[in-house]
N, C-alpha and C. Protein backbone atom coordinates (compact mmCIF):
# COMPACT_ATOMS: atom_id res chain seq x y z
N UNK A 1 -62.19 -32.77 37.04
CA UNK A 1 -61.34 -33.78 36.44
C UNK A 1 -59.95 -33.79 37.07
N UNK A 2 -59.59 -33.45 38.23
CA UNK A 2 -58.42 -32.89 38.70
C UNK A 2 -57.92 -34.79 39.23
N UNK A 3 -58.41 -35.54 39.64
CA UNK A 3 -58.24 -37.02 39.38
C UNK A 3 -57.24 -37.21 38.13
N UNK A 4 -57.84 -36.81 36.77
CA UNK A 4 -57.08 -37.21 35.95
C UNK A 4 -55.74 -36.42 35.68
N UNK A 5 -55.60 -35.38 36.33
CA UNK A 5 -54.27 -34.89 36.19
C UNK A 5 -53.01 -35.10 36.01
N UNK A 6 -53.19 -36.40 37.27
CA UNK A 6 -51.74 -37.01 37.02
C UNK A 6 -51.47 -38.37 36.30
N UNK A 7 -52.69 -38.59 35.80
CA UNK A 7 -52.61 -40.04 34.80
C UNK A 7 -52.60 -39.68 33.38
N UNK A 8 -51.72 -40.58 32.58
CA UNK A 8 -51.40 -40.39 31.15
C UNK A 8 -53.23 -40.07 30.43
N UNK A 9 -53.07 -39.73 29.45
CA UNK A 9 -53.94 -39.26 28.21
C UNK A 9 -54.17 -39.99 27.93
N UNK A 10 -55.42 -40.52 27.77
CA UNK A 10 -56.21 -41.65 27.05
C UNK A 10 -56.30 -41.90 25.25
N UNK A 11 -55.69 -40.86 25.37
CA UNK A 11 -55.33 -40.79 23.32
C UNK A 11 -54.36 -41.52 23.41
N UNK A 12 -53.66 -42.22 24.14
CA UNK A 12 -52.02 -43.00 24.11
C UNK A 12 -50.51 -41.64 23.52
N UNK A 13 -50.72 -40.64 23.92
CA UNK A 13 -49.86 -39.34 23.85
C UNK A 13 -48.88 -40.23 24.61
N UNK A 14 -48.77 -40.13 25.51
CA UNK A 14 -47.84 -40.73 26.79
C UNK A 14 -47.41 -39.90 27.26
N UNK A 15 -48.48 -38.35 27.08
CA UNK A 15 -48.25 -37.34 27.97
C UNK A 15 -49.53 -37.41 29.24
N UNK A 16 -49.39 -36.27 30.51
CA UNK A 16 -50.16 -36.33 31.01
C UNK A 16 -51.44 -35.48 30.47
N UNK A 17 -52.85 -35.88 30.91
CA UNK A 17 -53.84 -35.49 30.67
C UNK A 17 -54.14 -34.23 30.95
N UNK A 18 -53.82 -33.78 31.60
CA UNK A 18 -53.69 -32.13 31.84
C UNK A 18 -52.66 -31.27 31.30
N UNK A 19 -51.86 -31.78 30.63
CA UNK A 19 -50.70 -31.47 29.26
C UNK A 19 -51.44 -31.52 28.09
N UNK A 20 -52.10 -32.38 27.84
CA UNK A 20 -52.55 -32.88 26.55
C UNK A 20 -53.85 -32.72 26.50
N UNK A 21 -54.92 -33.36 26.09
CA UNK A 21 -56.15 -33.25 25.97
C UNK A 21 -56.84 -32.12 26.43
N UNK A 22 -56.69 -32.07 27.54
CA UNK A 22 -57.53 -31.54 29.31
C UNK A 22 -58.23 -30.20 28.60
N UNK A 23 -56.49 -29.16 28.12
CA UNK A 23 -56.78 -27.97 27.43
C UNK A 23 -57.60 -27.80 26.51
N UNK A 24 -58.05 -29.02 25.47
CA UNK A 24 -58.99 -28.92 24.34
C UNK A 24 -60.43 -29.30 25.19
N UNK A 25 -60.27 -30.11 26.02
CA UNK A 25 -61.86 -30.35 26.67
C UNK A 25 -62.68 -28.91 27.64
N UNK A 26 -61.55 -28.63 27.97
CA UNK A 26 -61.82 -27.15 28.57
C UNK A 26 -62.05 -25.87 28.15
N UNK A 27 -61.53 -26.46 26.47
CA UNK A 27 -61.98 -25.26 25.64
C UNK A 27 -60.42 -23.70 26.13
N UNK A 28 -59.54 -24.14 26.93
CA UNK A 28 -58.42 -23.51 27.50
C UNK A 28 -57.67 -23.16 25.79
N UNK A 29 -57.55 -24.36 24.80
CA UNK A 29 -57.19 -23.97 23.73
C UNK A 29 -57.44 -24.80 22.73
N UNK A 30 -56.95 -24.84 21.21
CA UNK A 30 -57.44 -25.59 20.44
C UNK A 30 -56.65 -26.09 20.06
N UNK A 31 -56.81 -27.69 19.47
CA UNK A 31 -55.83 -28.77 18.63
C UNK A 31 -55.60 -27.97 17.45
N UNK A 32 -54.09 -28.19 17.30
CA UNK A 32 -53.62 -27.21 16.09
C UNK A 32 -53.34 -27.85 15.11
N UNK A 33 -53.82 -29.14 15.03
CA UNK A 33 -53.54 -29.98 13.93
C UNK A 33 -54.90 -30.91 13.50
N UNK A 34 -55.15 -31.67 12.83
CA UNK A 34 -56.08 -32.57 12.59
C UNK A 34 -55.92 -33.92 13.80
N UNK A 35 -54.16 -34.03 13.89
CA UNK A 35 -54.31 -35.82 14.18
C UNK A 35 -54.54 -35.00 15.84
N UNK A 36 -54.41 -34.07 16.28
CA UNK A 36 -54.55 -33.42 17.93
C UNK A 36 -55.80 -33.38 18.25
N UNK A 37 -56.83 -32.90 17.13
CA UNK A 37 -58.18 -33.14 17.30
C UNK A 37 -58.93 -34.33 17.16
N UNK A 38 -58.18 -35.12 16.72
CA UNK A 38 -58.31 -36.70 16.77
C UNK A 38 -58.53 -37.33 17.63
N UNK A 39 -56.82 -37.40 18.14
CA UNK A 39 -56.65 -37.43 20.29
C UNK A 39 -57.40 -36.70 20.54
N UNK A 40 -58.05 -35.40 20.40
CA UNK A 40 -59.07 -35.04 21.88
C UNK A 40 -60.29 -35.85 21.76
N UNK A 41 -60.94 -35.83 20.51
CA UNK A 41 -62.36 -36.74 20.49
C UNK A 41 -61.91 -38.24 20.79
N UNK A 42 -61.20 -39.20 20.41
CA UNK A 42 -61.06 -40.09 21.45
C UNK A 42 -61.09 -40.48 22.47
N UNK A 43 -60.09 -39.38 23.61
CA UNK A 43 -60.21 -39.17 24.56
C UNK A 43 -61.20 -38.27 25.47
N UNK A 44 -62.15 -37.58 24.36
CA UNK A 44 -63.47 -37.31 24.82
C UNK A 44 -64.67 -38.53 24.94
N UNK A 45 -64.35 -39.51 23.92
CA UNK A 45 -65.46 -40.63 23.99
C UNK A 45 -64.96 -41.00 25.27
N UNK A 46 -63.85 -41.48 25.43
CA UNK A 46 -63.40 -42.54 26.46
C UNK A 46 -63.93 -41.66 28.01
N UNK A 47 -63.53 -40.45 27.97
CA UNK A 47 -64.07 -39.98 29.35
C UNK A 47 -66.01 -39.52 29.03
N UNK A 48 -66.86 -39.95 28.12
CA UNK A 48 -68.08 -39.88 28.23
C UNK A 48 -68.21 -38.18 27.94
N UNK A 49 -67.49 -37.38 27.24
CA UNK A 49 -67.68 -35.77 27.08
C UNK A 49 -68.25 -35.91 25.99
N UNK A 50 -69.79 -35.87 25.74
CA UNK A 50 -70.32 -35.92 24.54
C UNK A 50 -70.31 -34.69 23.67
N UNK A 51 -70.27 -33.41 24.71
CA UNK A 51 -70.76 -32.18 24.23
C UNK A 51 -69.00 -31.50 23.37
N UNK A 52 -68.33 -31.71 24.12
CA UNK A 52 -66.99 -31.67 23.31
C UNK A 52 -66.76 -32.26 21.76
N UNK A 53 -67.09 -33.74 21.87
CA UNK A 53 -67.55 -34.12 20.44
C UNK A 53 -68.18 -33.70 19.46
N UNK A 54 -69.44 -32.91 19.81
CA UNK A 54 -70.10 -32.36 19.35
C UNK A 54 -69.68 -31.13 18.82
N UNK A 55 -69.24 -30.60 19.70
CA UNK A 55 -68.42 -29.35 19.40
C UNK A 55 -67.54 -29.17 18.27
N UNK A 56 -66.63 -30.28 18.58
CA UNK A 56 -65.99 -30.50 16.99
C UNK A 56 -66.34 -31.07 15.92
N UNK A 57 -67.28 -31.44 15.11
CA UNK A 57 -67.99 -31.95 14.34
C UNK A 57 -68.03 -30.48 13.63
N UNK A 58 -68.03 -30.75 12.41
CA UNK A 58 -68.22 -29.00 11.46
C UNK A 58 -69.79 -29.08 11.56
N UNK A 59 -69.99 -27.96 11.54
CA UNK A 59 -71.31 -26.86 11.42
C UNK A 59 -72.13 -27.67 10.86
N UNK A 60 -72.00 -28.12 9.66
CA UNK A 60 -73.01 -29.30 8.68
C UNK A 60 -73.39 -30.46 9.33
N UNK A 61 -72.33 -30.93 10.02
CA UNK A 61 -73.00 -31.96 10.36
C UNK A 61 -73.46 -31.96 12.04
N UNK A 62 -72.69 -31.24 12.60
CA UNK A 62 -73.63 -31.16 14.09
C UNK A 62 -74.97 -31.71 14.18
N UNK A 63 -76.00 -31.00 13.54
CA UNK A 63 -77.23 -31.77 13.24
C UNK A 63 -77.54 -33.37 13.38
N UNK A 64 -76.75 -34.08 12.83
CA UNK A 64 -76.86 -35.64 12.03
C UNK A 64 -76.18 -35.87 13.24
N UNK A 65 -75.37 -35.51 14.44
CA UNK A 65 -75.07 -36.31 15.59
C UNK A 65 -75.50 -35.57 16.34
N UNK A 66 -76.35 -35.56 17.84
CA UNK A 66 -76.75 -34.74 18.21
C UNK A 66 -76.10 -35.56 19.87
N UNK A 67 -76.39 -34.48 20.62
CA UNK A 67 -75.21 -34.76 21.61
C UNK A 67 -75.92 -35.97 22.49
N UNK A 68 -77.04 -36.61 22.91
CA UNK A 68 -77.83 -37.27 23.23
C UNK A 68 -77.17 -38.89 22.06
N UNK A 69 -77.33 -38.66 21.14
CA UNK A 69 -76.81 -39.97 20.71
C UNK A 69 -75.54 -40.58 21.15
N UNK A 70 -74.86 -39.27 20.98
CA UNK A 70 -73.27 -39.55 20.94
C UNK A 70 -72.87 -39.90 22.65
N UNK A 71 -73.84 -39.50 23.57
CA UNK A 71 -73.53 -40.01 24.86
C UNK A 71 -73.91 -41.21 25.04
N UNK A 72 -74.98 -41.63 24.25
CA UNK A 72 -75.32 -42.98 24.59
C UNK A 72 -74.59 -44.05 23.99
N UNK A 73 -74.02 -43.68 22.59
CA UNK A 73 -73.09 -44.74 22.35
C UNK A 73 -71.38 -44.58 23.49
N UNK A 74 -71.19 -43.35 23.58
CA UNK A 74 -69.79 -43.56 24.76
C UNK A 74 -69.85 -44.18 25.85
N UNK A 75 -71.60 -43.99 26.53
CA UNK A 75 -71.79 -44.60 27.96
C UNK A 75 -71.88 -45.99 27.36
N UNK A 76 -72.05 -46.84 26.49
CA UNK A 76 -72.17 -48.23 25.80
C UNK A 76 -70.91 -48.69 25.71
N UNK A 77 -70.34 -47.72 25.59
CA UNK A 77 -68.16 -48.56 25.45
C UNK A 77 -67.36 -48.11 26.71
N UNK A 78 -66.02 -48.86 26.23
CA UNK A 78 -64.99 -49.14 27.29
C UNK A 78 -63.90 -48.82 26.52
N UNK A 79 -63.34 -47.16 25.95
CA UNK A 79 -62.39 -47.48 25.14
C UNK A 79 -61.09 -47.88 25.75
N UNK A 80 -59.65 -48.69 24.93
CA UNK A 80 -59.14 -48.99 25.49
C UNK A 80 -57.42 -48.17 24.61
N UNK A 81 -57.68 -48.24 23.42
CA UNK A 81 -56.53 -47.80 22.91
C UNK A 81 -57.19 -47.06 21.17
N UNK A 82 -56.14 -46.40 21.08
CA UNK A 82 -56.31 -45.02 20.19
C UNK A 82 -54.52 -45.84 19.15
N UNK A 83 -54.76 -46.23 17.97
CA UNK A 83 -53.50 -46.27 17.20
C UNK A 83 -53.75 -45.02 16.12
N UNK A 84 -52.46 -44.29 15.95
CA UNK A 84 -52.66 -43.20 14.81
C UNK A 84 -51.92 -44.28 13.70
N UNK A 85 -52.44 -44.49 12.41
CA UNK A 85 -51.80 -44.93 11.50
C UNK A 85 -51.02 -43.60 10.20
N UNK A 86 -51.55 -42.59 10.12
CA UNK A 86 -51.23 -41.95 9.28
C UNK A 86 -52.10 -40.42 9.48
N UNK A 87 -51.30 -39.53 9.26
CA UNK A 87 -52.53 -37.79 9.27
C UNK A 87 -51.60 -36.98 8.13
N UNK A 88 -51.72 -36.01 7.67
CA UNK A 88 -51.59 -35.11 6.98
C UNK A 88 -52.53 -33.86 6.84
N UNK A 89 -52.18 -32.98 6.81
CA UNK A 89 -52.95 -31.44 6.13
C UNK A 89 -52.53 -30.36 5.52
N UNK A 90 -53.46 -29.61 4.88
CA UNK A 90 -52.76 -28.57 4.43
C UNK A 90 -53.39 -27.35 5.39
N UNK A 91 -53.50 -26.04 4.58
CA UNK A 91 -53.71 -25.07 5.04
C UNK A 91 -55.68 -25.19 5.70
N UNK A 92 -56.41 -25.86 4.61
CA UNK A 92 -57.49 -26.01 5.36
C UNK A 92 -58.32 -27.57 5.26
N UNK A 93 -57.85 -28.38 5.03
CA UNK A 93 -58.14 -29.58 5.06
C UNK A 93 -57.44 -30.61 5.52
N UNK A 94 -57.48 -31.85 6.09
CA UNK A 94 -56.45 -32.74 6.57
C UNK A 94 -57.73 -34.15 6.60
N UNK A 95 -56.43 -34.93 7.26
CA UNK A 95 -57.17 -36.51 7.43
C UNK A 95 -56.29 -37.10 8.33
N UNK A 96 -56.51 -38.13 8.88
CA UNK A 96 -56.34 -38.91 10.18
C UNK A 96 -56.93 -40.47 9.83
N UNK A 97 -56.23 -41.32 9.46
CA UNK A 97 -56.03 -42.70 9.39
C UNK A 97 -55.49 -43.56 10.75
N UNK A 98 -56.53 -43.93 11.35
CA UNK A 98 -56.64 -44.64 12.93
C UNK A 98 -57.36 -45.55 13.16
N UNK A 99 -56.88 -46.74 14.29
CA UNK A 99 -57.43 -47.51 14.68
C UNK A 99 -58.39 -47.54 16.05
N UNK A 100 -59.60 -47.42 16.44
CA UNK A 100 -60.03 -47.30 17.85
C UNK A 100 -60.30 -48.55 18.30
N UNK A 101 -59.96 -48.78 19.27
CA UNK A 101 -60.08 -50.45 20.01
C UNK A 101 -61.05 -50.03 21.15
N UNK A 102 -62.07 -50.82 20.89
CA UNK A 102 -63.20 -50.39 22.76
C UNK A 102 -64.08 -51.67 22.66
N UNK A 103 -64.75 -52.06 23.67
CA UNK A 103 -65.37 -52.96 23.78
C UNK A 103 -66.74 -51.94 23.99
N UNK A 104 -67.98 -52.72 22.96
CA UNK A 104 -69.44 -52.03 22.97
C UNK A 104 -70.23 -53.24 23.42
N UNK A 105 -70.89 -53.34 24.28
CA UNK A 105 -72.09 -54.28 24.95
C UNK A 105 -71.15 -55.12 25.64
N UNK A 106 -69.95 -55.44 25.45
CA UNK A 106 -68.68 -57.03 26.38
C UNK A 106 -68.61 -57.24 25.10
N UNK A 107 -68.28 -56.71 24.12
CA UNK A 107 -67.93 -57.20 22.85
C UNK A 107 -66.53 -56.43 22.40
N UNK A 108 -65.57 -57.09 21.97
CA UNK A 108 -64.33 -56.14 21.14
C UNK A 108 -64.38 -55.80 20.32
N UNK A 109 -64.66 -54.43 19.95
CA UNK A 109 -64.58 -54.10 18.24
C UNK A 109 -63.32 -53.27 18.38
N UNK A 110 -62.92 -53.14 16.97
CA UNK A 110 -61.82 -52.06 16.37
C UNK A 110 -62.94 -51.34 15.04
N UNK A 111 -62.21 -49.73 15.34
CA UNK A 111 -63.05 -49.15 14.29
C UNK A 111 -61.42 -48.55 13.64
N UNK A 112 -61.68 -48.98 12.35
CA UNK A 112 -60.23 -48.50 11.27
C UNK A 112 -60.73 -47.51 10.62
N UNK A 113 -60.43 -45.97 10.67
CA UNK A 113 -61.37 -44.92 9.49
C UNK A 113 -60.01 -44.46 9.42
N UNK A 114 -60.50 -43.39 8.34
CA UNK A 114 -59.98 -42.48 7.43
C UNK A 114 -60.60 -41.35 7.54
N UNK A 115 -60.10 -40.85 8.32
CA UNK A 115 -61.03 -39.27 8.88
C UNK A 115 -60.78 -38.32 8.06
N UNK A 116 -62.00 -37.45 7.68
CA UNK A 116 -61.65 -35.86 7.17
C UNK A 116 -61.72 -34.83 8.16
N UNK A 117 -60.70 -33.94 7.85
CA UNK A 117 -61.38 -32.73 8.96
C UNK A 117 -60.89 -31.57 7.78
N UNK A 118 -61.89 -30.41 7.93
CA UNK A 118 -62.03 -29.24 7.56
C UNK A 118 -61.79 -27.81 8.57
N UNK A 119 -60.76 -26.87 8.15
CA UNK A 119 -60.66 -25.90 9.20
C UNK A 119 -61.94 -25.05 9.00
N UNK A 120 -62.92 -24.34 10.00
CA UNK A 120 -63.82 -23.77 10.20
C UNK A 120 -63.71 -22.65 11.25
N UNK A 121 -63.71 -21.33 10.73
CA UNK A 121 -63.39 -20.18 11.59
C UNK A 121 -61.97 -20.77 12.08
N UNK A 122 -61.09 -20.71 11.13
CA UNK A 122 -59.68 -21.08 11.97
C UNK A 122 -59.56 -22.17 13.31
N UNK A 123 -60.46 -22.97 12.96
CA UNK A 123 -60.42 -24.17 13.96
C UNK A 123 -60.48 -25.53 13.34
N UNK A 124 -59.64 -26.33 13.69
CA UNK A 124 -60.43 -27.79 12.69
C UNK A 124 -61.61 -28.10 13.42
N UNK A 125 -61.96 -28.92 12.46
CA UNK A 125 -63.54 -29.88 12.75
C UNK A 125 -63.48 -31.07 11.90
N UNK A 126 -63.87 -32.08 12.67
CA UNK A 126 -64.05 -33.27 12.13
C UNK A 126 -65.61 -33.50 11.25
N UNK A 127 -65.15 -33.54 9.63
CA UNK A 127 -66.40 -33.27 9.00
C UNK A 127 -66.73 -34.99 8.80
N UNK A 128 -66.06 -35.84 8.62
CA UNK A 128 -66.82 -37.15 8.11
C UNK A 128 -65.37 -37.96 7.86
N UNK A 129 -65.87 -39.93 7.45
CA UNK A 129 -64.68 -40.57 7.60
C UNK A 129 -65.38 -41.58 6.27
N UNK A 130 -64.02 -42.18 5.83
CA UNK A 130 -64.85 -43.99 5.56
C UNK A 130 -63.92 -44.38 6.67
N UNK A 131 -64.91 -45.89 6.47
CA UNK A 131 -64.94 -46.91 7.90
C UNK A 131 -63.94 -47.90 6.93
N UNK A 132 -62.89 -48.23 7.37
CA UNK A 132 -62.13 -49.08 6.83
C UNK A 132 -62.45 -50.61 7.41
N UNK A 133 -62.18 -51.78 6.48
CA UNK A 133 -62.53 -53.39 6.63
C UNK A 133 -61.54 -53.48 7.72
N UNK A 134 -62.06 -54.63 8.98
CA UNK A 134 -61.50 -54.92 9.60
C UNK A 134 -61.94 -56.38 10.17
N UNK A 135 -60.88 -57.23 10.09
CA UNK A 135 -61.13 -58.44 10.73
C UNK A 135 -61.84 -58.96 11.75
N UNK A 136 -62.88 -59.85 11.96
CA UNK A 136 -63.17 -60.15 13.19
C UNK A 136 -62.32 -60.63 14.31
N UNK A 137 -62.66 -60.06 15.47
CA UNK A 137 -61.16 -60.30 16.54
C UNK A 137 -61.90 -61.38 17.26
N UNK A 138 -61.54 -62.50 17.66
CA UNK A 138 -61.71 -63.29 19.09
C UNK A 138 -61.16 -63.39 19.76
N UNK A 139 -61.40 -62.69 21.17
CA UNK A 139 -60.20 -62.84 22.52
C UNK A 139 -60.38 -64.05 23.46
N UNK A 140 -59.16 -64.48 23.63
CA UNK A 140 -59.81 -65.68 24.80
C UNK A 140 -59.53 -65.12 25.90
N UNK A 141 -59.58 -65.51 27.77
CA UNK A 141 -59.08 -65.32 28.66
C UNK A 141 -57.55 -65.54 28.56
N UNK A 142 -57.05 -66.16 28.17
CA UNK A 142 -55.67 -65.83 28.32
C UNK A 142 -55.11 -65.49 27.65
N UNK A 143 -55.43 -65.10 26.12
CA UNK A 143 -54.88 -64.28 25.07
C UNK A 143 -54.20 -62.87 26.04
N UNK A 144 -53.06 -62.37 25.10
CA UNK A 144 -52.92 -61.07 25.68
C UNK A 144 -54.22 -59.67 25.24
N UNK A 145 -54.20 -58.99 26.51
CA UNK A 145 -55.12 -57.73 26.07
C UNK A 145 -55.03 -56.78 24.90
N UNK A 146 -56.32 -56.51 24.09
CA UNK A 146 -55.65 -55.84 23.53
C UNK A 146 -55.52 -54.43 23.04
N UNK A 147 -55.44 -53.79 24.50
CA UNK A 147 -55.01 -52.46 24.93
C UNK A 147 -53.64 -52.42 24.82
N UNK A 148 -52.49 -53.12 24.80
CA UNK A 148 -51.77 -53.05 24.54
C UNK A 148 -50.80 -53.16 25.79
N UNK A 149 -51.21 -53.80 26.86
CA UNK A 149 -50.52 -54.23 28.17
C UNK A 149 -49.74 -55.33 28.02
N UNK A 150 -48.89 -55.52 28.69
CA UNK A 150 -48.64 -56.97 28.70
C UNK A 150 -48.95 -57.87 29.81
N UNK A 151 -50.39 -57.62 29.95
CA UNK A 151 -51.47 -58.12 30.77
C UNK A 151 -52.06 -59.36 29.90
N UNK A 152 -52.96 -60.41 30.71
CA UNK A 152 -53.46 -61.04 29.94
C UNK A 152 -54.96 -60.87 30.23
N UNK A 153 -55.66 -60.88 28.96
CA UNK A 153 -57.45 -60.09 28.99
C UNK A 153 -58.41 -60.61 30.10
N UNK A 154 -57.88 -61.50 30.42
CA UNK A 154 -58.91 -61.61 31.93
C UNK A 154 -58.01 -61.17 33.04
N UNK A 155 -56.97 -60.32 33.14
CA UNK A 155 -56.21 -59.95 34.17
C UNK A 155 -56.75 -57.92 34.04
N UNK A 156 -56.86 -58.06 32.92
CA UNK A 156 -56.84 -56.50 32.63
C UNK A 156 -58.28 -55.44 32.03
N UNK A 157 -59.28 -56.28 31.13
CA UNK A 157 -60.05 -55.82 30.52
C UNK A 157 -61.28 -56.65 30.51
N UNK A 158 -61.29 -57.79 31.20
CA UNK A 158 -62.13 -59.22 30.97
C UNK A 158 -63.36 -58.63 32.05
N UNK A 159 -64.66 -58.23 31.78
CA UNK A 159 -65.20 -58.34 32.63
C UNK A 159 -65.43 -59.54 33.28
């Protein structure tokens, strides 16, 4: 991954990727917060690291996603932007309120959840979410993108 070294973090950190994420995908160290383990599985979908995902998922549910699914829905998208709306935790529980923007099949979706995560052996894990209502989006070609460029969607994201 030494490519991505010098390009920003796909979690929208607006740090570099080998600052930020890189260390949790490498297992070098662990997100010390809920909304950090957030950014890494985002930025694990977006770079196709299924087994990382997996990894963080608590013990219970590992099972119910198995790393074979979870690659086939990442190799199916194009993520484009990561919004944190809200996180909090305590000593062993937290949550993460976010928006994911990716296009699945040439289609734009946004996924709005409300994440739980549970600490496990002194590590968080992402145990489960609700899926929050979200509007249907229609992009045109010259609408702006909405990754958040000030590109316009057939300049930047339009296949």
């Amino acid at each position: 991954m030494t490519s991505l070294n010098k390009t920003l973090c796909l979690c929208g950190s607006q740090q570099n990727y080998v600052d930020c994420c890189e260390p949790f995908h490498l297992a070098i160290q662990h997100p010390q917060t809920p909304e950090l383990l957030m950014r890494s599985r985002y930025s694990a979908y977006a770079l196709k690291n299924a087994k990382y995902i997996y990894q963080t998922y608590t013990t219970d549910k590992q099972p119910e996603n198995p790393v074979k699914e979870i690659k086939e829905f990442a190799d199916g998208c194009r993520f484009i932007k990561l919004t944190i709306i809200d996180s909090g935790h305590d000593d062993s529980h937290g949550f993460v309120e976010f928006k994911a923007h990716y296009f699945y099949d040439n289609l734009y979706c946004e996924l709005h959840e409300q994440s739980k995560f549970i600490k496990e052996k002194n590590q968080w894990k992402y145990s489960d979410g609700v899926i929050l209502p979200v509007a249907d989006i229609k992009i045109g070609r010259n609408d702006d993108c909405p990754c958040g460029s000030t590109k316009k969607y057939k300049k930047c994201h339009s296949l």
